[in-house]
Protein backbone atom coordinates (compact mmCIF):
# COMPACT_ATOMS: atom_id res chain seq x y z
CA UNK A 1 0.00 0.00 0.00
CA UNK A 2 2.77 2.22 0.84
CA UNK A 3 4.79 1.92 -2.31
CA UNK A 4 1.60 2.05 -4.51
CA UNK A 5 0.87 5.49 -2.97
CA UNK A 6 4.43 6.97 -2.60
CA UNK A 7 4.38 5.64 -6.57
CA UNK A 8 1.86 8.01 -7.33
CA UNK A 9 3.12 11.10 -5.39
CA UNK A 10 6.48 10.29 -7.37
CA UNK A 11 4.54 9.72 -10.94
CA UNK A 12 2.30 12.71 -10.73
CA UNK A 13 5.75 15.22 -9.66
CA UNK A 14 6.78 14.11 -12.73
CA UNK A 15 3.92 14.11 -15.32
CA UNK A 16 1.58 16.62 -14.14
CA UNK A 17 2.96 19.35 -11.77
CA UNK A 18 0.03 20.71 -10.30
CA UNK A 19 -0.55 24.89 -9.87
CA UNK A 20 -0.25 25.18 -6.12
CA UNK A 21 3.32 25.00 -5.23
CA UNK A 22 3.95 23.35 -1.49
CA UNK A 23 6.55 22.19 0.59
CA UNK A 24 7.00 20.04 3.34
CA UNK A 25 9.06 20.61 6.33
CA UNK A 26 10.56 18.10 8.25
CA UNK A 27 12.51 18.61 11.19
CA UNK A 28 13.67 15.10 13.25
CA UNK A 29 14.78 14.93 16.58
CA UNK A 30 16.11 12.37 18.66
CA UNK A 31 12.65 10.37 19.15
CA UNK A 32 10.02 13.37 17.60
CA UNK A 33 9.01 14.07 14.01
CA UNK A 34 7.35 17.50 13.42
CA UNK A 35 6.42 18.60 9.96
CA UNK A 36 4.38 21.11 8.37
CA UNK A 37 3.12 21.11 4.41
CA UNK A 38 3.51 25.07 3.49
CA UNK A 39 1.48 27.07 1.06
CA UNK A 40 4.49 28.97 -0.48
CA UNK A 41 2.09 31.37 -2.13
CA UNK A 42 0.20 32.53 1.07
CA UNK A 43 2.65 31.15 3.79
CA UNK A 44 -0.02 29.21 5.09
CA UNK A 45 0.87 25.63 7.42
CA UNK A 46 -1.74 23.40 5.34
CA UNK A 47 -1.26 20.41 7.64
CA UNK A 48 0.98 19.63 10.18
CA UNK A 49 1.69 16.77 12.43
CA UNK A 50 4.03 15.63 15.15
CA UNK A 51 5.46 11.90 16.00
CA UNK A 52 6.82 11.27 19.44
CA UNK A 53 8.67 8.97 21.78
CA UNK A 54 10.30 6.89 18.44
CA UNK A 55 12.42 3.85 19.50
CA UNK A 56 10.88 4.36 23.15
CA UNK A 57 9.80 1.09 25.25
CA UNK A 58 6.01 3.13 25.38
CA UNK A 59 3.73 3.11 22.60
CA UNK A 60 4.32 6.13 19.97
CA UNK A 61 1.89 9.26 19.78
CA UNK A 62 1.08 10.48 15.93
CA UNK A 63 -0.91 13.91 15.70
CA UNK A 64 -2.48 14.94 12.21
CA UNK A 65 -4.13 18.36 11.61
CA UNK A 66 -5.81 19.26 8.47
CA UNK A 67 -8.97 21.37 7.98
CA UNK A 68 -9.68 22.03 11.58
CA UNK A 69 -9.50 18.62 11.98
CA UNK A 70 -7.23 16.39 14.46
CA UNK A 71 -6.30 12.99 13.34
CA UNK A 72 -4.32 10.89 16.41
CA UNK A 73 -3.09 7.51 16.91
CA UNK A 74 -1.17 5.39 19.76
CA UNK A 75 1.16 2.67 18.33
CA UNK A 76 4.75 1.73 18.96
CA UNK A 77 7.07 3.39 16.78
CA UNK A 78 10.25 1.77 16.03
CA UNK A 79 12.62 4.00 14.32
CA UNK A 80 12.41 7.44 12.15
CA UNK A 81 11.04 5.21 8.56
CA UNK A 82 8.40 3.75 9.86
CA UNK A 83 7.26 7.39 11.86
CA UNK A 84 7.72 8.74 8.34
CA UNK A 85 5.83 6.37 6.63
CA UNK A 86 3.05 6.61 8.57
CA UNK A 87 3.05 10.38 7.99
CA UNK A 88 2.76 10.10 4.31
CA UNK A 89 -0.08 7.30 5.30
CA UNK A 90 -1.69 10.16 7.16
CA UNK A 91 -1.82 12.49 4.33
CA UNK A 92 -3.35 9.82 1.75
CA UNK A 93 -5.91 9.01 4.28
CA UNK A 94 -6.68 12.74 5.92
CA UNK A 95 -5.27 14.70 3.74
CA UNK A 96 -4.19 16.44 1.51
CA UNK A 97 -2.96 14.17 -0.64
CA UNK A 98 0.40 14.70 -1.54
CA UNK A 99 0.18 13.94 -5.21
CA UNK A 100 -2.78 16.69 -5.59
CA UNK A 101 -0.89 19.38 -3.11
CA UNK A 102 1.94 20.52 -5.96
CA UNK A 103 4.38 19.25 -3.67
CA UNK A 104 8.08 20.87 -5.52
CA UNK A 105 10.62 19.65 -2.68
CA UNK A 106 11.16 18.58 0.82
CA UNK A 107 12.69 20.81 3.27
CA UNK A 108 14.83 19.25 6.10
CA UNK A 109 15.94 21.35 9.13
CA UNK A 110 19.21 21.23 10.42
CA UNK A 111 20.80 22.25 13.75
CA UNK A 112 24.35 22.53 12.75
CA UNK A 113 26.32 22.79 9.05
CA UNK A 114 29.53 23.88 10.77
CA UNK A 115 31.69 25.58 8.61
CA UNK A 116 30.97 22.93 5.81
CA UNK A 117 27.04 24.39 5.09
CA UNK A 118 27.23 28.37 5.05
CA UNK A 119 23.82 28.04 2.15
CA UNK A 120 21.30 25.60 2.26
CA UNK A 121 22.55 22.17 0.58
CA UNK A 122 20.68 19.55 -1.83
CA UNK A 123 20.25 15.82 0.00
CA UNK A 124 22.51 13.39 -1.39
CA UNK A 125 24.88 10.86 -0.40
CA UNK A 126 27.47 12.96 0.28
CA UNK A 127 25.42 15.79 1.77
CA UNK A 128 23.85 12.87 4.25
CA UNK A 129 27.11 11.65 5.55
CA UNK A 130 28.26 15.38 5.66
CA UNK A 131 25.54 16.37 8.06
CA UNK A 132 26.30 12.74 10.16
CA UNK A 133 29.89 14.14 10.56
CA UNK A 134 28.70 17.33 12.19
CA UNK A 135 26.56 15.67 14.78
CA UNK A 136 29.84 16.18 17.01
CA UNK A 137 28.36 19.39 17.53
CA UNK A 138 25.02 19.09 18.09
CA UNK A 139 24.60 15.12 18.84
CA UNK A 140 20.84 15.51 20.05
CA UNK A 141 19.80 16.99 16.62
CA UNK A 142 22.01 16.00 13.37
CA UNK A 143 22.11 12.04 13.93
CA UNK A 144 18.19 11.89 13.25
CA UNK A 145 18.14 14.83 10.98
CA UNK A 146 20.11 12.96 8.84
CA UNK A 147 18.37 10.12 8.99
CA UNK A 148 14.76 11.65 8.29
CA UNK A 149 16.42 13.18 5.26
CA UNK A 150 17.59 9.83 4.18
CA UNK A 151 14.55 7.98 4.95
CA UNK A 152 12.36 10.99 3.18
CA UNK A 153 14.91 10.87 -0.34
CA UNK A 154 14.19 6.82 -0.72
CA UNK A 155 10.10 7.65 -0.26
CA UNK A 156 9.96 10.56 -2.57
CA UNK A 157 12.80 10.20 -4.69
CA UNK A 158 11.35 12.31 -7.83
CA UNK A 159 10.85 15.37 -5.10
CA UNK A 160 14.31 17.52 -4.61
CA UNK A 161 15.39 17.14 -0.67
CA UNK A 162 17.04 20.09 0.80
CA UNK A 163 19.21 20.52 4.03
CA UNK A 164 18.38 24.10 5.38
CA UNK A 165 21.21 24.67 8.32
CA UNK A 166 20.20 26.78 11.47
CA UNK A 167 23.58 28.14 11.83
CA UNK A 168 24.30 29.33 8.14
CA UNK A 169 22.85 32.87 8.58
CA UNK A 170 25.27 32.91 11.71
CA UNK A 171 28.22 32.10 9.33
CA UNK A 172 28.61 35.61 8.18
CA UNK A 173 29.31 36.87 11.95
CA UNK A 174 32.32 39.34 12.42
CA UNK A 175 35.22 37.26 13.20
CA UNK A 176 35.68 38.99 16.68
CA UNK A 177 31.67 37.73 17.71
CA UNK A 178 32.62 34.39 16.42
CA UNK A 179 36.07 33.32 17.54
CA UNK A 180 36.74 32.07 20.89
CA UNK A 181 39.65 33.52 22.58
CA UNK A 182 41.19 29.63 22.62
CA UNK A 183 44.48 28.05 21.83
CA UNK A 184 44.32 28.74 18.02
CA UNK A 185 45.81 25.44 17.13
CA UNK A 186 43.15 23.56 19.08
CA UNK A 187 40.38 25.50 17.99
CA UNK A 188 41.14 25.53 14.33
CA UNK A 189 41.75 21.65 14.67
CA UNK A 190 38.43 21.03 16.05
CA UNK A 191 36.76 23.87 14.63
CA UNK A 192 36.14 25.51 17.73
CA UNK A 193 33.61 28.69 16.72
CA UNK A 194 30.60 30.64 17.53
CA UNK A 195 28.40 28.81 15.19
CA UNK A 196 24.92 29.67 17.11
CA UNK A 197 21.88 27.89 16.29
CA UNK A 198 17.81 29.46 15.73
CA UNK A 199 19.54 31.16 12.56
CA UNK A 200 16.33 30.20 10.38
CA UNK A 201 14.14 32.23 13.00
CA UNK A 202 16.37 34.88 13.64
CA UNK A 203 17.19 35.81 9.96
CA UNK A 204 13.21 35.56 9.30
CA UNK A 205 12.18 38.20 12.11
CA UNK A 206 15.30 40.18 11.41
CA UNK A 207 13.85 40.04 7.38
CA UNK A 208 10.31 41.28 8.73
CA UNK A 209 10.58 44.04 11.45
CA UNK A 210 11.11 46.39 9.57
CA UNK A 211 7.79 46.33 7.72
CA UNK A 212 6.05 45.56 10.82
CA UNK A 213 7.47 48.60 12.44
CA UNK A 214 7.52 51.19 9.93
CA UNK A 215 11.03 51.87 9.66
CA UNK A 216 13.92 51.22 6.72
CA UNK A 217 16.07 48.12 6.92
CA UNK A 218 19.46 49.62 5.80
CA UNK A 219 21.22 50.83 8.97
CA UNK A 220 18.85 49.78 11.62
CA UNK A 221 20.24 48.20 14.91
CA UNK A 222 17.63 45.14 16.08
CA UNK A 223 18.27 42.63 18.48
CA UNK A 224 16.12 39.56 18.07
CA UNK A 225 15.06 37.49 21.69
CA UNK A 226 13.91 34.23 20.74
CA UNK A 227 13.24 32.38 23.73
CA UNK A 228 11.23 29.05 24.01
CA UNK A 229 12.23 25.98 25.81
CA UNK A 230 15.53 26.76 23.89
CA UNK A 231 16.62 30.49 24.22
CA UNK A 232 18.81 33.21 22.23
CA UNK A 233 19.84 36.26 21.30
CA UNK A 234 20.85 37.93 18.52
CA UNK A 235 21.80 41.42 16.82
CA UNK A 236 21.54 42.72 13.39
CA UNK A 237 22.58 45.48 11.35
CA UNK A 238 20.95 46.32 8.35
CA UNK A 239 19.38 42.85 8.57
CA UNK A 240 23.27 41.12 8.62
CA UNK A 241 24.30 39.34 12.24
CA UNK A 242 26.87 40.77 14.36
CA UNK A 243 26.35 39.15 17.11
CA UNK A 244 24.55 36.03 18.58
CA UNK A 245 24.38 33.87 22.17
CA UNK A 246 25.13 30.57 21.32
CA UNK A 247 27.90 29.03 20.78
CA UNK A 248 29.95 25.83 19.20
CA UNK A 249 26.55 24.54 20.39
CA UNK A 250 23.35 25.65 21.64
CA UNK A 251 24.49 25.73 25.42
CA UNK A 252 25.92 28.97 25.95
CA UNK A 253 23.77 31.91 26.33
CA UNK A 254 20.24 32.74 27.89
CA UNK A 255 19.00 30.44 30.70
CA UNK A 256 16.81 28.04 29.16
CA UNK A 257 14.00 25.09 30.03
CA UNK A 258 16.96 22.42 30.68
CA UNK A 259 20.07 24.15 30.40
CA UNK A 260 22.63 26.18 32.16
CA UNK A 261 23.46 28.62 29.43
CA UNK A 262 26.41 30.64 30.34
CA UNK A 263 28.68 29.68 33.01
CA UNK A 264 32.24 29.51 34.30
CA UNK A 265 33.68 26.00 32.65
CA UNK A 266 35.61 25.46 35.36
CA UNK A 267 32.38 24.13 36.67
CA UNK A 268 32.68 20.91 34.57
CA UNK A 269 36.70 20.55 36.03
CA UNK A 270 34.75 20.98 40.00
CA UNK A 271 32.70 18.44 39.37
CA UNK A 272 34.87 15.85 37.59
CA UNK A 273 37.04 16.16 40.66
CA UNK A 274 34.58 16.49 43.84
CA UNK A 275 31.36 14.84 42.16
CA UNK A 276 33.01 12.33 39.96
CA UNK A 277 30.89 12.67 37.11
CA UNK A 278 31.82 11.59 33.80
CA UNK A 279 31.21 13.31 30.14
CA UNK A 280 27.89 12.15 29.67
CA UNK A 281 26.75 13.07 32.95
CA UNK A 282 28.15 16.61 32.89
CA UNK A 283 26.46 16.91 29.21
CA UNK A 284 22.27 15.29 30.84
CA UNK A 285 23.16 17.79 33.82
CA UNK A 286 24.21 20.92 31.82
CA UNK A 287 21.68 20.05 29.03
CA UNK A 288 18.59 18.80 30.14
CA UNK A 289 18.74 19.23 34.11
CA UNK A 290 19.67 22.67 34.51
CA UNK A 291 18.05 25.91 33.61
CA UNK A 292 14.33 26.89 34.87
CA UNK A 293 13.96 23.32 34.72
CA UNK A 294 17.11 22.35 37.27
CA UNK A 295 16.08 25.43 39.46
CA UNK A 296 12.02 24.66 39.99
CA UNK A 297 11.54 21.13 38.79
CA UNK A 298 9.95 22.67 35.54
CA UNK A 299 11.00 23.62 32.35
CA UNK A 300 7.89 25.23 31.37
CA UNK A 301 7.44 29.22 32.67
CA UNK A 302 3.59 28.71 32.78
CA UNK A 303 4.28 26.42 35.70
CA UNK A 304 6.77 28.62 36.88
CA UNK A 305 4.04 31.36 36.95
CA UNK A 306 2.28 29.52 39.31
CA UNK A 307 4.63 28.79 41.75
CA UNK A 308 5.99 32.53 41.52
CA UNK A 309 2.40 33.66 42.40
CA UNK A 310 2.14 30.81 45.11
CA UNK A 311 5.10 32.39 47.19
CA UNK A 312 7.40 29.77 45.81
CA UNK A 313 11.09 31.61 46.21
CA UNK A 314 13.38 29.36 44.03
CA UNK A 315 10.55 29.89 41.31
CA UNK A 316 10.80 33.95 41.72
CA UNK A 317 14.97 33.42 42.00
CA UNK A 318 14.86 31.27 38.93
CA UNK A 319 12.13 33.93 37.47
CA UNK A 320 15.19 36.82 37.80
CA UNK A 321 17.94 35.11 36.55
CA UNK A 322 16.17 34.56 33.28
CA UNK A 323 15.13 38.27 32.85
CA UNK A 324 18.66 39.22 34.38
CA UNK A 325 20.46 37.03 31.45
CA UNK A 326 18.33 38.74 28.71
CA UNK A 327 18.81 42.23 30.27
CA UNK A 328 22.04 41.33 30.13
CA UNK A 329 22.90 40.52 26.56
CA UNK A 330 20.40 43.12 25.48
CA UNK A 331 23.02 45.78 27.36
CA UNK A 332 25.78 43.91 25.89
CA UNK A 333 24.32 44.41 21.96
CA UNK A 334 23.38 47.71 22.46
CA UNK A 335 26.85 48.68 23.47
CA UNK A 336 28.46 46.61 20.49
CA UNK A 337 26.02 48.07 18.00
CA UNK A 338 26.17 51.79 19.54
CA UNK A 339 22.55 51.56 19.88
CA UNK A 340 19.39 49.81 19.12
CA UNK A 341 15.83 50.72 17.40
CA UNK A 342 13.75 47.57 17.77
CA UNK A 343 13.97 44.45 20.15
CA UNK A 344 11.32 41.89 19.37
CA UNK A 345 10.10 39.11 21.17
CA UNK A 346 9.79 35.98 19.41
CA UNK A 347 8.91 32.01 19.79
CA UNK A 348 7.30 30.32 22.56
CA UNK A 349 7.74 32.14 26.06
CA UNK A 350 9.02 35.93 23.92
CA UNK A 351 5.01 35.42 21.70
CA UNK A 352 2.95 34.45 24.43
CA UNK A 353 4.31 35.88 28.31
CA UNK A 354 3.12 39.03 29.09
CA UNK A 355 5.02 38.95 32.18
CA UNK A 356 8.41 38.62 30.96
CA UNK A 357 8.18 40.67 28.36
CA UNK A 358 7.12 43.33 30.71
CA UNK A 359 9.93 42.64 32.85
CA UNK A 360 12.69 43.02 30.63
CA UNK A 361 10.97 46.29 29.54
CA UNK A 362 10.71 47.19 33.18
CA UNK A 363 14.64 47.03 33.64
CA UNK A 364 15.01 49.29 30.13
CA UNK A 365 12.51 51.89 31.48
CA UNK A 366 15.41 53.96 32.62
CA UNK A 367 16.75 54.31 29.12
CA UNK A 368 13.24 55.37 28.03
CA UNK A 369 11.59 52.52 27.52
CA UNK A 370 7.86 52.48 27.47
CA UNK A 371 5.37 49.50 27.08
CA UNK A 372 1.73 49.54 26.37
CA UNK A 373 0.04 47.71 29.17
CA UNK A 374 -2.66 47.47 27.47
CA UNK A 375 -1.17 46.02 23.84
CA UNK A 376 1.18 43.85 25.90
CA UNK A 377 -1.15 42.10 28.15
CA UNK A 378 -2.86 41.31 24.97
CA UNK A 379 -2.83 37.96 23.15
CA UNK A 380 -2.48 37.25 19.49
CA UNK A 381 -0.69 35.74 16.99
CA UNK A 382 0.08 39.08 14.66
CA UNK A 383 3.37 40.45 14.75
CA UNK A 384 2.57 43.74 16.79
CA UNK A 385 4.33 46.92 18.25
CA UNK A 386 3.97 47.09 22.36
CA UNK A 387 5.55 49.72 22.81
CA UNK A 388 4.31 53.09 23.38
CA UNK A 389 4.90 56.15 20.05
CA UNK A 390 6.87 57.91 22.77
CA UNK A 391 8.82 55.21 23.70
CA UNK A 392 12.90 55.07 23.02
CA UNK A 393 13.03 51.91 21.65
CA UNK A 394 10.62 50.03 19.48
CA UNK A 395 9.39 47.17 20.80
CA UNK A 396 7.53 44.34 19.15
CA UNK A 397 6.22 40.55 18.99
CA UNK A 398 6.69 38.96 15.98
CA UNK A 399 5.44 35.04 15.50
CA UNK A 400 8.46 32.81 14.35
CA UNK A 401 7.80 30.74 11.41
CA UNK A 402 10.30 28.51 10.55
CA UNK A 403 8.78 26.57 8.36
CA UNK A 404 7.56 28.84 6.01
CA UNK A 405 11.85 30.34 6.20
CA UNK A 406 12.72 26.95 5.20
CA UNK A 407 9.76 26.28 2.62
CA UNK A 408 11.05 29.27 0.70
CA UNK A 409 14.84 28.39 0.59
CA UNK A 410 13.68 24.51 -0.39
CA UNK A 411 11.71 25.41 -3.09
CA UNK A 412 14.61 28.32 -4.21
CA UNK A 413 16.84 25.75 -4.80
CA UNK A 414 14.52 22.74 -6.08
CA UNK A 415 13.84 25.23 -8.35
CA UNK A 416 17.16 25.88 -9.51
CA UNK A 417 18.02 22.36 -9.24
CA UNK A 418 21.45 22.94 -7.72
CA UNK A 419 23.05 24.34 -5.12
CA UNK A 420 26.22 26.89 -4.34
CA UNK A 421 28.18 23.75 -3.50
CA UNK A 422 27.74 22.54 -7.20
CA UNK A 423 25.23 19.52 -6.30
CA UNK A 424 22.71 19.20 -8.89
CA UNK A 425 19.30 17.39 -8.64
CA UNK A 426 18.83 14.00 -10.62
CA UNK A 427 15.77 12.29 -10.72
């Protein structure tokens, strides 16, 4: 049944390209799919989905959304082919069927291209192994990034694939944001570097304040917060980087839902030599057990809320750090850039939490910063000024979207069929 219907996706790609142009977003993780089928004329997320807890001892949780409707199913899920094949089950059976959607390439997200990927790169082979290589710095994510790529080409082999890297639009950072005041032998051995990561959603809001706020993109000074579970920072001039928080990999920086972001190394030499812990326990402790998570016992602020407003003090300690860290870096970037015009709030917690947002404003208000209550108490998913007319700085909420970021550079490239790094599309 499968190969009959991934048959006819292939067969009508090549016969009969329909008018609607779409492409579908993939991004793997350890044990999660999420992917979204984009409308690359309106921007629109036509369906989405999300498979968890692959190659887990519990059974698997599919989630299919199309039309207002929500498809779900509870089996165990083995590996990333068989999550992946049950997508493209999902969108014969629910919809939309790929072979009627105008489906022009496949868009895979990836953490890290090092400084191998500074453009987005075709799938093949080569490309595959390439991105395998790289998982040394960012094991959690490349590994099954890879492998969903790889999986996706043999499925849909008549659709282009494309690797879009979350660190390319990072590349092009000023060598003195980027290099690491290391031994330079060592570091340009192991190509030690700022690579950050959340490129794709920083270059996108970077690309779109300045329509939403009214003002001309050549010369002005933004810094970007995206903070979710993962957090970062980010400056831009005249919409190019010159400076971002994370690092080789996406630990340094902000405090986040599980990890430390920035602190003193020498940490890790304490406790090899009082706790005894090894690599991999330093690397669960810094990564997944620290942060607001390691601090309250959750990762999530909403809960954090609650115990704030409940008296809880290590919530309300863990509640200041956070805002102190983006205060922080927001000082730092305005100093580097001589000034900033906008700061916008973007992603999970920077969208959606009134209070932090009015927080970090709170600790500006000296330098004449002035929120709207009123705008920023309110919720909705438009990008938005909060600020007040009077206010020094511009400040504004602007949605992420990913997806539709790496929809566009797919389809740029299936279109092309070939990339900068001379790899050329066969079917």
């Amino acid at each position: 049944m499968v190969e009959t219907r991934i048959r006819g996706i292939n067969e009508a790609h090549m016969e009969d390209a329909p008018m609607a142009k779409t492409v579908l977003v993939i991004n793997s993780g350890s044990s999660s799919i999420k992917y979204q089928l984009v409308d690359l004329e309106s921007g629109e997320g036509i369906a989405s989905g999300l498979v968890e807890k692959i190659g887990e001892p519990v059974d698997g949780h599919y989630k299919h959304e199309y039309n207002g409707e929500k498809h779900e199913l509870e089996e165990p899920i083995h590996d990333h082919e068989q999550g992946l094949k049950r997508v493209l089950g999902f969108f014969d059976e629910y919809g939309p069927k790929l072979a009627d959607a105008g489906i022009v390439a496949v868009g895979h997200r990836v953490v890290q291209g090092g400084s191998i990927f500074p453009n987005p790169a075709l799938v093949t082979d080569k490309t595959i192994n390439q991105v395998k290589d790289l998982a040394v710095l960012a094991p959690l994510h490349n590994g099954p990034e890879a492998v969903g790529a790889e999986v996706m080409r043999a499925l849909l082999p008549d659709v282009p694939q494309v690797f879009v890297f979350d660190s390319s639009f990072f590349f092009q950072l000023p060598k003195a944001s980027s290099t690491y005041a290391l031994n330079k032998e060592i570091a340009d051995q192991y190509h030690i570097r700022r690579y950050g990561a959340h490129g794709t959603s920083h270059e996108f809001i970077s690309s779109v304040v300045p329509d939403v706020v009214g003002k001309p993109a050549e010369g002005l000074k933004q810094i970007v917060l995206h903070i979710g579970n993962g957090a970062s920072a980010s400056a831009e001039i005249s919409g190019k980087p010159v400076e971002t928080s994370m690092g080789l990999t996406p630990l340094e920086g902000l405090m986040m839902g599980g990890r430390t972001g920035d602190i003193d190394p020498a940490v890790v030499f304490h406790l090899i030599r009082n706790a005894h812990m090894n690599v991999d326990e330093l690397d669960a402790l810094f990564n997944k057990r620290s942060g607001m998570m390691g601090m309250t016992g959750h990762g999530d602020l909403r809960e954090v809320h609650k115990l704030v407003e409940a008296g809880d003090e290590n919530a309300k300690l863990a509640l200041d750090v956070y805002v102190h860290r983006i205060v922080g870096y927001i000082g730092n970037y305005t100093a580097q850039m001589g000034g900033v015009d906008v700061i916008t709030f973007t992603a999970g917690v920077g969208e959606n939490d009134d209070i932090v947002r009015k927080m970090v404003c709170d600790k500006l208000a000296p330098f004449g910063v002035k929120l709207d209550e009123e705008k920023n108490a309110t919720r909705s998913k438009e990008p938005r000024v909060i600020s007040t007319p009077d206010s020094s700085i511009v400040i504004a909420v602007i949605p992420t979207n990913e997806e539709l970021a790496i929809a566009r550079k797919s389809a740029a490239i299936a279109e092309e069929g070939k990339d900068s790094y001379g790899n050329v599309f066969a079917k």
